[in-house]
C-alpha atoms as a PDB file:
ATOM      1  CA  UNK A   1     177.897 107.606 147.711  1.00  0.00           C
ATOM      2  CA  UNK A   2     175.346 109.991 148.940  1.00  0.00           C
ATOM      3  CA  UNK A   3     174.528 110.889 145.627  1.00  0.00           C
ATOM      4  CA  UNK A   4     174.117 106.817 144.749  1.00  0.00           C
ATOM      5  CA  UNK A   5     171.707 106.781 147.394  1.00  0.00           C
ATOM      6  CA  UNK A   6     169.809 110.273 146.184  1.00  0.00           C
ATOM      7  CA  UNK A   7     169.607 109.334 142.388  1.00  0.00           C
ATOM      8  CA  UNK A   8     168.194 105.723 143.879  1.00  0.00           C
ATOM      9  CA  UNK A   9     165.691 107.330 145.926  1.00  0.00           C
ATOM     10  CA  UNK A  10     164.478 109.882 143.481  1.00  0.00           C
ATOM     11  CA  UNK A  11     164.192 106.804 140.991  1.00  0.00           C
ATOM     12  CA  UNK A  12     162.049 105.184 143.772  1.00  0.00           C
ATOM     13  CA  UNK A  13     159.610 108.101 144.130  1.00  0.00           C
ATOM     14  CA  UNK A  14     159.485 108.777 139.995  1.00  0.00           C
ATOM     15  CA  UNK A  15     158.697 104.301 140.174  1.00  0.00           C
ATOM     16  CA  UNK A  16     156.304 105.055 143.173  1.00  0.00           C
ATOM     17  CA  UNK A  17     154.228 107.802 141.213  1.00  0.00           C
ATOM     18  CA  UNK A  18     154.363 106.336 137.743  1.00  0.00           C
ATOM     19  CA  UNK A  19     153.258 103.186 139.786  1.00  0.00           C
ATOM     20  CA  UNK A  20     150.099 104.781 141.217  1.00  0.00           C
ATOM     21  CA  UNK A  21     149.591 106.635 137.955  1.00  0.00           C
ATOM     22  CA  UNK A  22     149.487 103.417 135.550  1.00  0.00           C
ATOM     23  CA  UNK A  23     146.890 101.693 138.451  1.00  0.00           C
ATOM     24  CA  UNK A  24     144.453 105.068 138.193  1.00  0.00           C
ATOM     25  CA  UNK A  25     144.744 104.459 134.621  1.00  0.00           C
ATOM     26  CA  UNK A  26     144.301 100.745 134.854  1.00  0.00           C
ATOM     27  CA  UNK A  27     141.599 101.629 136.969  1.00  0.00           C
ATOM     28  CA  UNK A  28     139.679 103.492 135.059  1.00  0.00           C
ATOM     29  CA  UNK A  29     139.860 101.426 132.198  1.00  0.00           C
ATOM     30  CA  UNK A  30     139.009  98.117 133.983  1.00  0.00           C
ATOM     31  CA  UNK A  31     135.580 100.298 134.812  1.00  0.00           C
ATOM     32  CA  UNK A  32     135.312 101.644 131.183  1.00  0.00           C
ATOM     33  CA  UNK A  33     135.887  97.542 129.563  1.00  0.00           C
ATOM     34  CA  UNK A  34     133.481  96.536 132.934  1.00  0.00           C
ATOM     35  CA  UNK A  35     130.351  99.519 131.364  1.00  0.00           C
ATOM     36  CA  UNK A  36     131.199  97.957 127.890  1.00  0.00           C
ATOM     37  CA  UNK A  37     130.989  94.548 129.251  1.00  0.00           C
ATOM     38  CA  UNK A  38     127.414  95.341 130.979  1.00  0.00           C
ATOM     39  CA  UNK A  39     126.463  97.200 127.978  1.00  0.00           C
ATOM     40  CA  UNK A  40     127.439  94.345 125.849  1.00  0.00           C
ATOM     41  CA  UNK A  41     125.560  91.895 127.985  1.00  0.00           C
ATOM     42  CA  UNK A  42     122.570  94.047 128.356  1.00  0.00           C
ATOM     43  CA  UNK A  43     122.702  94.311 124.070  1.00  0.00           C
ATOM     44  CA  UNK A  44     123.059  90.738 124.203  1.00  0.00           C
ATOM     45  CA  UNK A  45     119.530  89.915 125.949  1.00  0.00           C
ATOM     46  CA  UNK A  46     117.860  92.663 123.846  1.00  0.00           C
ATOM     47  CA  UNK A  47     118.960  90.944 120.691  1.00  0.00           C
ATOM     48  CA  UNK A  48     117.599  87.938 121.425  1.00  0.00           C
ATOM     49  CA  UNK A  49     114.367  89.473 122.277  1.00  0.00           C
ATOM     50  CA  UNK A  50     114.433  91.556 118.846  1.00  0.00           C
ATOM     51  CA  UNK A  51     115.505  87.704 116.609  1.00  0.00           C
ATOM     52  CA  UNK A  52     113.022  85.942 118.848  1.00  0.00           C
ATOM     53  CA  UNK A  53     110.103  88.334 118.108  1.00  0.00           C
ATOM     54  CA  UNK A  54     111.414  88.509 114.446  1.00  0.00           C
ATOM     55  CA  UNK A  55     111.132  84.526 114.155  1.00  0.00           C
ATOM     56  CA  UNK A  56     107.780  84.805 115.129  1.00  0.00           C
ATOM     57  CA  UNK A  57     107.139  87.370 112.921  1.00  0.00           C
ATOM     58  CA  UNK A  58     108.477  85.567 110.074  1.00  0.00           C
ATOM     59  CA  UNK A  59     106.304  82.407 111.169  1.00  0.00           C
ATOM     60  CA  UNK A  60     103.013  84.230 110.857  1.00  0.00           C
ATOM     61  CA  UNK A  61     104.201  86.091 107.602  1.00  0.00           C
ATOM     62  CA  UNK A  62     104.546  82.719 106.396  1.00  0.00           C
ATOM     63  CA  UNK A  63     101.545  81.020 107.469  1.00  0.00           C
ATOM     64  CA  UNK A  64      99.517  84.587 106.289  1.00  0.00           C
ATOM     65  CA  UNK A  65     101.306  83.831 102.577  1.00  0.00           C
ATOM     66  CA  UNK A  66     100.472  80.059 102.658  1.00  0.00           C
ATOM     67  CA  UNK A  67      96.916  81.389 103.908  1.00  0.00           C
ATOM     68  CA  UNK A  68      96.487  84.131 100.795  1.00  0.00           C
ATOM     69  CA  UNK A  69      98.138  81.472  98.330  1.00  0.00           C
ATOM     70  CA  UNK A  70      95.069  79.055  99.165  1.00  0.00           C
ATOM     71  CA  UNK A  71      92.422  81.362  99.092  1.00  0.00           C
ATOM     72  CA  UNK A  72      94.025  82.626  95.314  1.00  0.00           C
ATOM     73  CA  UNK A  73      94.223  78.863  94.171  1.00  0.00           C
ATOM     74  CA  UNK A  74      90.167  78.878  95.451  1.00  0.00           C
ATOM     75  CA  UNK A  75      89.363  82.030  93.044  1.00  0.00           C
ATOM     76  CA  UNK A  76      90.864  80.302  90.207  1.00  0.00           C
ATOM     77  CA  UNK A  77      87.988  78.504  89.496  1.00  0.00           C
ATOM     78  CA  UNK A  78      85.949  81.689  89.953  1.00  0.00           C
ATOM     79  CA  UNK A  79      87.653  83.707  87.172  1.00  0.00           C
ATOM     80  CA  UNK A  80      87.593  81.070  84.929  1.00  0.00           C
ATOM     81  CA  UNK A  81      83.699  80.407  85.631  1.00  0.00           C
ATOM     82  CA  UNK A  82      83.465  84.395  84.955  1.00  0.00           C
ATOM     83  CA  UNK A  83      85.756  83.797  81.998  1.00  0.00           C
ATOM     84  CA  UNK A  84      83.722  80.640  80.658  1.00  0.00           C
ATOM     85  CA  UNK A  85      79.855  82.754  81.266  1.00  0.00           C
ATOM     86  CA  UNK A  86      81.577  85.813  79.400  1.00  0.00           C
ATOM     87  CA  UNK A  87      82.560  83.418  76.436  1.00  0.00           C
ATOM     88  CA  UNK A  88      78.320  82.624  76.679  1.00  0.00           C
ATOM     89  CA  UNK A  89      77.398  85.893  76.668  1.00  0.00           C
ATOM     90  CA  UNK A  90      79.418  86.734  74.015  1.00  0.00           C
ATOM     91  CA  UNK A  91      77.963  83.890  71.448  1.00  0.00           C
ATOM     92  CA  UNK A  92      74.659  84.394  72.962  1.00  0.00           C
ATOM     93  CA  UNK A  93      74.692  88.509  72.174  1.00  0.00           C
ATOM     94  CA  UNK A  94      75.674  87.233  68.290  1.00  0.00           C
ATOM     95  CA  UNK A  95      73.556  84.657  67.744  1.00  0.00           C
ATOM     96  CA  UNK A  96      70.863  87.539  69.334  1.00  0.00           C
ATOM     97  CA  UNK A  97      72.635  90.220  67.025  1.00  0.00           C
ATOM     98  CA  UNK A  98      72.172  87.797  63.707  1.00  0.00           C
ATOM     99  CA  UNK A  99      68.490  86.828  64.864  1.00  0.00           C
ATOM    100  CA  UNK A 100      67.434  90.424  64.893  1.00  0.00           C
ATOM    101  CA  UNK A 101      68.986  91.374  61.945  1.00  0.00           C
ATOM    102  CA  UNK A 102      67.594  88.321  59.987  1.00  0.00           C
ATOM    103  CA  UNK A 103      63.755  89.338  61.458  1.00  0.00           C
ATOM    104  CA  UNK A 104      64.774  93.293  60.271  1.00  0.00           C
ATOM    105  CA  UNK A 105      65.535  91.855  57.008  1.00  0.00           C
ATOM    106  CA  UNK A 106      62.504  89.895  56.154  1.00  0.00           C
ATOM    107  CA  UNK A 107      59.857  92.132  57.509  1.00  0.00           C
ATOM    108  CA  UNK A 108      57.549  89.809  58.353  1.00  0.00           C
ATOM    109  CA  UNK A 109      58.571  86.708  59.845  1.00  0.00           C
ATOM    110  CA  UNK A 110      55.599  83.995  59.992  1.00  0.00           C
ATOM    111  CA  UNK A 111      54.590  82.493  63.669  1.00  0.00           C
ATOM    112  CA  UNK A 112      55.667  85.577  65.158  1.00  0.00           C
ATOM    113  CA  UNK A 113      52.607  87.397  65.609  1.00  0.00           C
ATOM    114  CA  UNK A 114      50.784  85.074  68.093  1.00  0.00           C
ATOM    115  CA  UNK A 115      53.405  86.056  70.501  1.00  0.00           C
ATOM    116  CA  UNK A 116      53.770  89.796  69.585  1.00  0.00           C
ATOM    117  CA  UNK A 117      49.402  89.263  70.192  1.00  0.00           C
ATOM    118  CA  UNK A 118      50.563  87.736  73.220  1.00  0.00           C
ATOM    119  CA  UNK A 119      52.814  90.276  74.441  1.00  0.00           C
ATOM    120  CA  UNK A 120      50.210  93.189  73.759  1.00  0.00           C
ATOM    121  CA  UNK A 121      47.637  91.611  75.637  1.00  0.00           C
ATOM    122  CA  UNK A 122      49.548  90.937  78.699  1.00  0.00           C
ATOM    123  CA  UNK A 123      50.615  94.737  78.488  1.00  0.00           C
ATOM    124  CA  UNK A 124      46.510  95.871  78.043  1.00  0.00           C
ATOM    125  CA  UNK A 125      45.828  93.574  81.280  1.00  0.00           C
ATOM    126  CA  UNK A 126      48.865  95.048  83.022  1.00  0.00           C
ATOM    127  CA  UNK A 127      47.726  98.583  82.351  1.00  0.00           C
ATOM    128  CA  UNK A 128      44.627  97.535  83.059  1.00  0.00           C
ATOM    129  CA  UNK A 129      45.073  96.400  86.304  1.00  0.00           C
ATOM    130  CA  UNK A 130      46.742  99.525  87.461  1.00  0.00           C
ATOM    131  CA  UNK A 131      44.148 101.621  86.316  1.00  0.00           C
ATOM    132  CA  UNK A 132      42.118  99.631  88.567  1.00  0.00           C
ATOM    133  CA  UNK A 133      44.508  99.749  91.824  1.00  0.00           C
ATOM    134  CA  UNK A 134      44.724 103.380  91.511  1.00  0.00           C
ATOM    135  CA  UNK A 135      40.728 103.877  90.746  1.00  0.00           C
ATOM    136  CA  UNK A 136      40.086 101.724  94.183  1.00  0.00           C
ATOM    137  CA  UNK A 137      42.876 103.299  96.359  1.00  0.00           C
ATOM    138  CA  UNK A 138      41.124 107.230  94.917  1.00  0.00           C
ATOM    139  CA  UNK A 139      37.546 106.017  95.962  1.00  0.00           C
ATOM    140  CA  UNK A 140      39.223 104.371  99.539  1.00  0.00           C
ATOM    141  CA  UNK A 141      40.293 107.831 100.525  1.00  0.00           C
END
């Protein structure tokens, strides 16, 4: 019977030490799932933060776009009043292009010379006049 009582109380012990060694190990995971638990929480509140500040970053992308997508629909009319002066210019440089080339081709076209006499004259009383501003500003020094 003593060896009843032997094999009992080295079963004891072997329960008593794999007792205390599954509650260090408990232990220490309980404080590994309680670092993942604050870590976890702590992730938790810096998420938010990140989608909050990613809402509002989304909110003034947006009202930037719908800001650049009015001032476009405002420049529409500018390219097409560009577009519309170009399409003058053009005709306007061909009907100049023809006119020239019909006054090449006749040589002499009739009530032109008053205002070629015109446009001499106001180049004499141009020159003229500078010859004059640059006689008096000499004699004033």
């Amino acid at each position: 019977m003593m060896l009843v009582q032997i094999g009992v109380f080295i079963m004891a012990v072997s329960f008593a030490i794999f007792a205390v060694a599954l509650s260090k190990l408990l232990l220490r995971a309980s404080t590994g799932i309680a670092a993942i638990q604050t870590a976890t929480g702590e992730m938790e509140t810096k998420l938010d933060g990140t989608l909050q500040a990613l809402e509002g970053t989304l909110e003034e992308t947006n009202g930037t776009i719908s800001d650049m997508e009015s001032k476009l629909n405002a420049l529409n009319s500018v390219f097409l009043s560009a577009e519309q002066f170009g399409d003058a210019a053009k005709v306007f440089g061909e009907e100049l292009k023809d006119l020239t080339e019909g006054y090449a081709n006749t040589g002499d076209t009739p009530g032109a010379k008053p205002f070629i006499r015109i446009i001499q004259g106001t180049e004499f009383a141009k020159e003229l006049l500078e010859s004059w501003k640059r006689g008096k500003a000499f004699s004033g020094k």
